[in-house]
C-alpha atoms as a PDB file:
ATOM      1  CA  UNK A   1      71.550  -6.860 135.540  1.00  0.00           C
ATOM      2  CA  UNK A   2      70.019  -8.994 132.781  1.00  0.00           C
ATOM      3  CA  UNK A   3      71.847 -11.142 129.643  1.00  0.00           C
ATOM      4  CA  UNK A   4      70.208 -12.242 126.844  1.00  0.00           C
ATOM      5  CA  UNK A   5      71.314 -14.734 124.278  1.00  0.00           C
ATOM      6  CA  UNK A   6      70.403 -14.745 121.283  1.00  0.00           C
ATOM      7  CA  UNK A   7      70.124 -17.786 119.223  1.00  0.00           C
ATOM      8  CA  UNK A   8      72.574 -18.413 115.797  1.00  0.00           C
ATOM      9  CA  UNK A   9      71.489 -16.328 112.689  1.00  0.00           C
ATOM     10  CA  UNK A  10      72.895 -18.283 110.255  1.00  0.00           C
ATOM     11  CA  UNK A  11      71.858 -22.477 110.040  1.00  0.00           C
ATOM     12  CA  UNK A  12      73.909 -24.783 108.093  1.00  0.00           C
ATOM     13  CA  UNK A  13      71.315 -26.950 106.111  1.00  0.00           C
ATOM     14  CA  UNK A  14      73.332 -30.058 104.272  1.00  0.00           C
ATOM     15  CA  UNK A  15      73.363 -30.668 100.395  1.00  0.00           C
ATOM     16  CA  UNK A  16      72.024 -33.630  98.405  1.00  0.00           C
ATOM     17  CA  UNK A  17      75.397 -35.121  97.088  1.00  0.00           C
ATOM     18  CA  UNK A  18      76.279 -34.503  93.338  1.00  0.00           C
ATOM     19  CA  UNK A  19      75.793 -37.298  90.606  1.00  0.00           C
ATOM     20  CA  UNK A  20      79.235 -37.401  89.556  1.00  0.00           C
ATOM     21  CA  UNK A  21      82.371 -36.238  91.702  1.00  0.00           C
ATOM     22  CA  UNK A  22      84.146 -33.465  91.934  1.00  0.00           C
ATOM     23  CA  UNK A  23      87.195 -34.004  89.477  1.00  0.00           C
ATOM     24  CA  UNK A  24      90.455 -31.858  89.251  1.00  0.00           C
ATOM     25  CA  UNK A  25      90.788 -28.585  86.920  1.00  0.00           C
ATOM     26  CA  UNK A  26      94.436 -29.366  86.259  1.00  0.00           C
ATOM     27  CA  UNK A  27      95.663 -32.766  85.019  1.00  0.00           C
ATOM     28  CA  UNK A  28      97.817 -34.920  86.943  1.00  0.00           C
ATOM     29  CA  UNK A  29     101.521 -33.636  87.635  1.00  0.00           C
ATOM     30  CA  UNK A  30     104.439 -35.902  87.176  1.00  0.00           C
ATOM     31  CA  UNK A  31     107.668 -35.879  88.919  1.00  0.00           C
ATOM     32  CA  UNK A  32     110.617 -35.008  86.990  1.00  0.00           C
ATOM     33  CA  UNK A  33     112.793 -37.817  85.802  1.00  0.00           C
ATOM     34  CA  UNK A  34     116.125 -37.314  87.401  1.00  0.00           C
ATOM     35  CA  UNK A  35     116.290 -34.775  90.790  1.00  0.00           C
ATOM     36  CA  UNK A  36     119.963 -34.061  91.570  1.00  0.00           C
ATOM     37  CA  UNK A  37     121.340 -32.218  94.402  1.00  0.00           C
ATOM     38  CA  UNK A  38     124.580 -31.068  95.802  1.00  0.00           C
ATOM     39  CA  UNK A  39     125.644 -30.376  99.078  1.00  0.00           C
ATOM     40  CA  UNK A  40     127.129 -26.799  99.216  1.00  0.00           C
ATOM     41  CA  UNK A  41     129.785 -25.731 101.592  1.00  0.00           C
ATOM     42  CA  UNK A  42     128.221 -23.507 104.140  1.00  0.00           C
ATOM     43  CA  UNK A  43     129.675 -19.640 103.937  1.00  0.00           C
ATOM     44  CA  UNK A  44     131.482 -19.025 107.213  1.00  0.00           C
ATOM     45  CA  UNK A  45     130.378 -16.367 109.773  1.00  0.00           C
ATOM     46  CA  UNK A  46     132.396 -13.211 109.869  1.00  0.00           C
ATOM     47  CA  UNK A  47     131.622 -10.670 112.255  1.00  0.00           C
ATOM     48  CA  UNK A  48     134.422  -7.839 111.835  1.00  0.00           C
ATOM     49  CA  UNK A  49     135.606  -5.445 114.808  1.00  0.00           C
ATOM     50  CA  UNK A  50     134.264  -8.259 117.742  1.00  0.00           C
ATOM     51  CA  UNK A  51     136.551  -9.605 119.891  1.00  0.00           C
ATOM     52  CA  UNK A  52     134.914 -12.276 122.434  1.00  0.00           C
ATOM     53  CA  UNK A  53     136.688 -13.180 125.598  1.00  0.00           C
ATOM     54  CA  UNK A  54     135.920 -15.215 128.662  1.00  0.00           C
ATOM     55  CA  UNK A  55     136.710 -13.736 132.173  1.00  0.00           C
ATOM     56  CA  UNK A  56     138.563 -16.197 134.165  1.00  0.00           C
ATOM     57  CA  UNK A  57     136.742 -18.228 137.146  1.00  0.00           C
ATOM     58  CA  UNK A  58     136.451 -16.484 140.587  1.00  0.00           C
ATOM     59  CA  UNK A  59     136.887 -19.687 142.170  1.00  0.00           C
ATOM     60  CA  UNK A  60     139.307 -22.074 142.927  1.00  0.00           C
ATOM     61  CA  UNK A  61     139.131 -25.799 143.819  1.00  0.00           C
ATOM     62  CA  UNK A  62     142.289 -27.274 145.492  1.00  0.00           C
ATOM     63  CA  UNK A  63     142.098 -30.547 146.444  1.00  0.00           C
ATOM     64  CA  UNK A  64     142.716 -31.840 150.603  1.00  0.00           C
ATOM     65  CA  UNK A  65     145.372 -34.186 151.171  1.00  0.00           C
ATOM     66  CA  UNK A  66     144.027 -37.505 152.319  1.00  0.00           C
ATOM     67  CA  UNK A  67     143.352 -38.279 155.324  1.00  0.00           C
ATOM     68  CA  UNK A  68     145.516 -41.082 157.966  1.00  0.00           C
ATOM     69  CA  UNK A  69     142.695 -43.116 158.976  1.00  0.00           C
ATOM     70  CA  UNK A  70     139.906 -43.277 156.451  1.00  0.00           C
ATOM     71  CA  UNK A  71     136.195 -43.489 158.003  1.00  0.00           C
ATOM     72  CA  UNK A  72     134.500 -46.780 158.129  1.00  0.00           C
ATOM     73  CA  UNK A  73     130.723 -46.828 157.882  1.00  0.00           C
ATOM     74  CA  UNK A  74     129.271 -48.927 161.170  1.00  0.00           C
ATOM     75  CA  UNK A  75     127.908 -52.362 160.181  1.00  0.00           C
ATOM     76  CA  UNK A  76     124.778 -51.797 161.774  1.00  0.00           C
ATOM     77  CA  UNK A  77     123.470 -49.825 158.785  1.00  0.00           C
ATOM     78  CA  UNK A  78     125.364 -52.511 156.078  1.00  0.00           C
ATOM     79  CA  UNK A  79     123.680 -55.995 157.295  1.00  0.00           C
ATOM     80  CA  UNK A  80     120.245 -56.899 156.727  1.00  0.00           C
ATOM     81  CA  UNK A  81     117.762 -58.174 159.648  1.00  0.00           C
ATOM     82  CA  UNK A  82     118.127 -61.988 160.376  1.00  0.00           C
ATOM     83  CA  UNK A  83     114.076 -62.080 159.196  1.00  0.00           C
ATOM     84  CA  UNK A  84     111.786 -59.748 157.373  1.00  0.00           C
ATOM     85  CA  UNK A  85     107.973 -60.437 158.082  1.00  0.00           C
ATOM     86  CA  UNK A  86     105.332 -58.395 156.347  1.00  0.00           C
ATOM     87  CA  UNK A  87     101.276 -59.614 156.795  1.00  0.00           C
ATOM     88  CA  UNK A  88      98.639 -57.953 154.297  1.00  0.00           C
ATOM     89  CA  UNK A  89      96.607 -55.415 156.380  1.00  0.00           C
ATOM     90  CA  UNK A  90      92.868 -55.088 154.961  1.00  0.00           C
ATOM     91  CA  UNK A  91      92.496 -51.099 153.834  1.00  0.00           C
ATOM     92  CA  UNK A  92      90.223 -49.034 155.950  1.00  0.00           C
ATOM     93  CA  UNK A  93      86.324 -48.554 154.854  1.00  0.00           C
ATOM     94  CA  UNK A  94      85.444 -45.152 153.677  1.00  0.00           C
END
């Protein structure tokens, strides 16, 4: 299997610039003096002959009565150590 590319058949070459500059055919446009503008009530959607329901949920939630004696988390996991320590450790060479 062999590819071959070619090289580009067309080369851009650039232009001396122009003496004067390029000016505009038309003249300059002005903005009208006064712009006025209403707001217009939108037209409302009417779609004849459709009738859109929901189905009703297929679930229920009931709420549980409360409980007599209501769980109290252990203190072991609510008070801080009596001392954090924490030395630097130098990373590993690669």
């Amino acid at each position: 299997m062999f590819q071959d590319e070619l090289g580009p058949v067309t080369v851009a070459v650039p232009l001396e610039p122009g003496k004067d500059p390029i000016r505009p055919l038309v003249p300059a446009t002005v903005p009208p003096f006064w712009i006025v503008s209403v707001p217009v009530p939108a037209t409302p959607t009417v779609t004849p002959g459709l009738n859109h329901t929901e189905p009703k949920p297929s679930t229920v939630t009931v709420p549980f009565e409360p409980a007599l004696f209501p769980m109290k988390p252990l203190t072991l996991f609510i008070v801080p150590p009596p001392l954090i320590v924490s030395s630097p450790m130098a990373f590993w060479p690669i």
